[in-house]
C-alpha atoms as a PDB file:
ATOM      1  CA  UNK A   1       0.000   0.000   0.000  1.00  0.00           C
ATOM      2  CA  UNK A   2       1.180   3.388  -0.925  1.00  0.00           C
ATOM      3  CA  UNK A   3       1.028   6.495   1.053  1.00  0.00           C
ATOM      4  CA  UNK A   4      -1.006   9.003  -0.305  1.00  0.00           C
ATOM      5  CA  UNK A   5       0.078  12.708  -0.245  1.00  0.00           C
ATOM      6  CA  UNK A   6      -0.746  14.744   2.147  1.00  0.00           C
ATOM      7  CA  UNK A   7      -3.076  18.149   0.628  1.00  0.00           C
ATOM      8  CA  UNK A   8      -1.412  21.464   0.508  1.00  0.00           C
ATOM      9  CA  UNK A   9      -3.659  24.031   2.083  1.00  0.00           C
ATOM     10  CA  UNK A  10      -4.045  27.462   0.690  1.00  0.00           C
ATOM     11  CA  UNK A  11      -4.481  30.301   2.504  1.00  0.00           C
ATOM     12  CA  UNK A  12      -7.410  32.567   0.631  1.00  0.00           C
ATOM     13  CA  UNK A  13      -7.915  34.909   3.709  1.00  0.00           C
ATOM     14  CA  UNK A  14      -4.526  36.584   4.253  1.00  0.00           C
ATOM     15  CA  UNK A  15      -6.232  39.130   6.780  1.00  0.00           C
ATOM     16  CA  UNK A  16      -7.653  36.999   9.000  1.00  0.00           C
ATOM     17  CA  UNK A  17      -4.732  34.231   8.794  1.00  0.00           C
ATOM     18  CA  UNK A  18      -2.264  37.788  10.124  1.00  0.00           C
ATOM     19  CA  UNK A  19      -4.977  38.098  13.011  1.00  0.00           C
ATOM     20  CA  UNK A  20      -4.643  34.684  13.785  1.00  0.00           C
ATOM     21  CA  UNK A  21      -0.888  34.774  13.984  1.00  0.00           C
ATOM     22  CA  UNK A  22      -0.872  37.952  16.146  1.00  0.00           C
ATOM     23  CA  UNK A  23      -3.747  36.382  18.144  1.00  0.00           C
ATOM     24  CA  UNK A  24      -1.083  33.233  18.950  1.00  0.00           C
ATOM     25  CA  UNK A  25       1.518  35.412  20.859  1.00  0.00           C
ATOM     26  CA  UNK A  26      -0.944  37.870  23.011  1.00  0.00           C
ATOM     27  CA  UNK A  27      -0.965  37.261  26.803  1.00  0.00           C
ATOM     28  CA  UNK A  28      -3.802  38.288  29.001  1.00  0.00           C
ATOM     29  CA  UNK A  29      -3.229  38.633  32.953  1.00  0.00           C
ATOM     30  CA  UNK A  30      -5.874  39.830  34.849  1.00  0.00           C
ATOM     31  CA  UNK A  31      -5.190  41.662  38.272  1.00  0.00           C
ATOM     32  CA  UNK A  32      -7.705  42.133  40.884  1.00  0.00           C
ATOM     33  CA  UNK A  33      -7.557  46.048  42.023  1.00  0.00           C
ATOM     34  CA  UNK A  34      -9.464  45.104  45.320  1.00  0.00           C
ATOM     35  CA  UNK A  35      -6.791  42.251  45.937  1.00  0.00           C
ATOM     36  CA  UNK A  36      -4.274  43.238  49.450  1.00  0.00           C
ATOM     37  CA  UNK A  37      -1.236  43.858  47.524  1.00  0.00           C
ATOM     38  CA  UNK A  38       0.612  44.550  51.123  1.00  0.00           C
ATOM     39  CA  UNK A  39       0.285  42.513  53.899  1.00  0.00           C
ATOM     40  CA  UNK A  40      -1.759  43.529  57.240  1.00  0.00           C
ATOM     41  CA  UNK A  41       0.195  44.170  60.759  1.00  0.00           C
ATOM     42  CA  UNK A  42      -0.071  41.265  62.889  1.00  0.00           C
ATOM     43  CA  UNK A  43       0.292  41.689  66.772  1.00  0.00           C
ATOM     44  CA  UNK A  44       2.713  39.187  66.536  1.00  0.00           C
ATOM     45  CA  UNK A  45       6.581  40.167  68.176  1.00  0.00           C
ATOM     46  CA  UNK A  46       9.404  40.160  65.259  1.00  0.00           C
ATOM     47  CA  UNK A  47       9.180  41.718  61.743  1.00  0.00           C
ATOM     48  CA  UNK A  48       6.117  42.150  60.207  1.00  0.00           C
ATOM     49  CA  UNK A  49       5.617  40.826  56.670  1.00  0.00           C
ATOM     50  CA  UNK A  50       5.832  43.237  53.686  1.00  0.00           C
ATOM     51  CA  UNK A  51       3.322  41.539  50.587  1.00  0.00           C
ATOM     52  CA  UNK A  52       0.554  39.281  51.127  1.00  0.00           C
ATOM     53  CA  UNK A  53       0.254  35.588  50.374  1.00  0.00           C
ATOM     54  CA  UNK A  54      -2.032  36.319  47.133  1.00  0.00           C
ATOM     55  CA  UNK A  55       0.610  38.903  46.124  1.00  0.00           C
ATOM     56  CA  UNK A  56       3.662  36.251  46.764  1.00  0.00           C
ATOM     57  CA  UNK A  57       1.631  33.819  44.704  1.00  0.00           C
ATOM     58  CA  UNK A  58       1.238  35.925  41.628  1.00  0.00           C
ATOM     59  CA  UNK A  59       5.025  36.451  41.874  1.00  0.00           C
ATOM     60  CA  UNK A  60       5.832  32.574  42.123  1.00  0.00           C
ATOM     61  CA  UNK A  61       3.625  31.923  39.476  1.00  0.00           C
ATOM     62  CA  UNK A  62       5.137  33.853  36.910  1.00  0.00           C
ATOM     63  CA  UNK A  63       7.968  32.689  37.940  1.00  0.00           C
ATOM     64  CA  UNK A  64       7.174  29.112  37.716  1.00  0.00           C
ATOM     65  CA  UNK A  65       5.270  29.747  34.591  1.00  0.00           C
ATOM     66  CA  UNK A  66       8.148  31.441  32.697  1.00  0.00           C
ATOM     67  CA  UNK A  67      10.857  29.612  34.448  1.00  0.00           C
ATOM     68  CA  UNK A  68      12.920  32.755  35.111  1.00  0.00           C
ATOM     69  CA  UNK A  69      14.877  33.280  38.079  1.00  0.00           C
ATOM     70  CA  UNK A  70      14.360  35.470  40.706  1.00  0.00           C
ATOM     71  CA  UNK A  71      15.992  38.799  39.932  1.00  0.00           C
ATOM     72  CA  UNK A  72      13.440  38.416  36.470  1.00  0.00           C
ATOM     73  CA  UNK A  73      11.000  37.329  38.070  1.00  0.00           C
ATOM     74  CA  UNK A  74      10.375  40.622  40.048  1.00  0.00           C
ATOM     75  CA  UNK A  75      11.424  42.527  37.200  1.00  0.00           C
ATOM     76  CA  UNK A  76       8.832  41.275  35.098  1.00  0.00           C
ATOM     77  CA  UNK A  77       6.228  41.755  37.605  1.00  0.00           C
ATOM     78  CA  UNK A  78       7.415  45.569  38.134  1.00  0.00           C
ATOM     79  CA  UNK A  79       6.680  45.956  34.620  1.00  0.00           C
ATOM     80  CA  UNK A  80       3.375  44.369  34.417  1.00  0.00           C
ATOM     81  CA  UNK A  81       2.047  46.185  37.104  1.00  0.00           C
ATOM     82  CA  UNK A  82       3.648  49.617  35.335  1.00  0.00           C
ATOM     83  CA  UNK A  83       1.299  48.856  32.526  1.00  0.00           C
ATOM     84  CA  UNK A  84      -1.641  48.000  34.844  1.00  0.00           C
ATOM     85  CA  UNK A  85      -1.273  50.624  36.597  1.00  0.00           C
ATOM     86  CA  UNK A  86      -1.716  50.620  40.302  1.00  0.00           C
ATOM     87  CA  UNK A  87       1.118  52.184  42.243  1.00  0.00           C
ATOM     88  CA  UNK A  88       2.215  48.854  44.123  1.00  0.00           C
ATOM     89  CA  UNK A  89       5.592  48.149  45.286  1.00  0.00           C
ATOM     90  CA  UNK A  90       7.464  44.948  44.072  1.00  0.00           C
END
C-alpha cells in the first residue's frame, strides 16, 4: 500500500490568517484592584511581613510559569504592574 500525499492548504484569507498569527503570541493577565497587595500588621513580636500571600503567589507563578529566576522574576512583575497601573511596590 502506498502512502497518499498529504493536501497542501491554501491560505485565501490573508487578513484573517495575520490576526490569527498575532492572536497566537498575546498574553492576558488579569489583576484584581481590590486584591491586598501589602500585607496587614499582625500583633505578633518580630518583623512584620511586607506583601501578602495572594501577592507572593502571583510572583511565584510567573515565575514558575516562565521559568525565570528570581531577579526576572520581580522585574517582570514591576513591569506588568507599570502597565496596569496601580502604584504597588514589588
Amino acid at each position: 500500500m502506498t502512502k497518499s500525499e498529504a493536501g497542501r492548504y491554501r491560505t485565501t484569507n490573508w487578513k484573517s490568517y495575520n490576526a490569527a498569527l498575532k492572536q497566537r503570541g498575546s498574553l492576558l493577565i488579569w489583576l484584581d484592584k481590590d486584591m491586598a497587595w501589602l500585607a496587614t500588621r499582625a500583633g505578633r513580636p518580630g518583623r512584620p511581613p511586607v506583601f501578602s500571600d495572594a501577592a507572593i503567589q502571583f510572583c511565584l507563578m510567573l515565575k514558575v510559569l516562565f521559568g525565570l529566576p528570581l531577579r526576572q522574576s520581580t522585574g517582570m512583575v514591576a513591569s506588568i504592574l507599570e502597565m496596569a497601573g496601580p502604584d504597588w511596590p514589588v
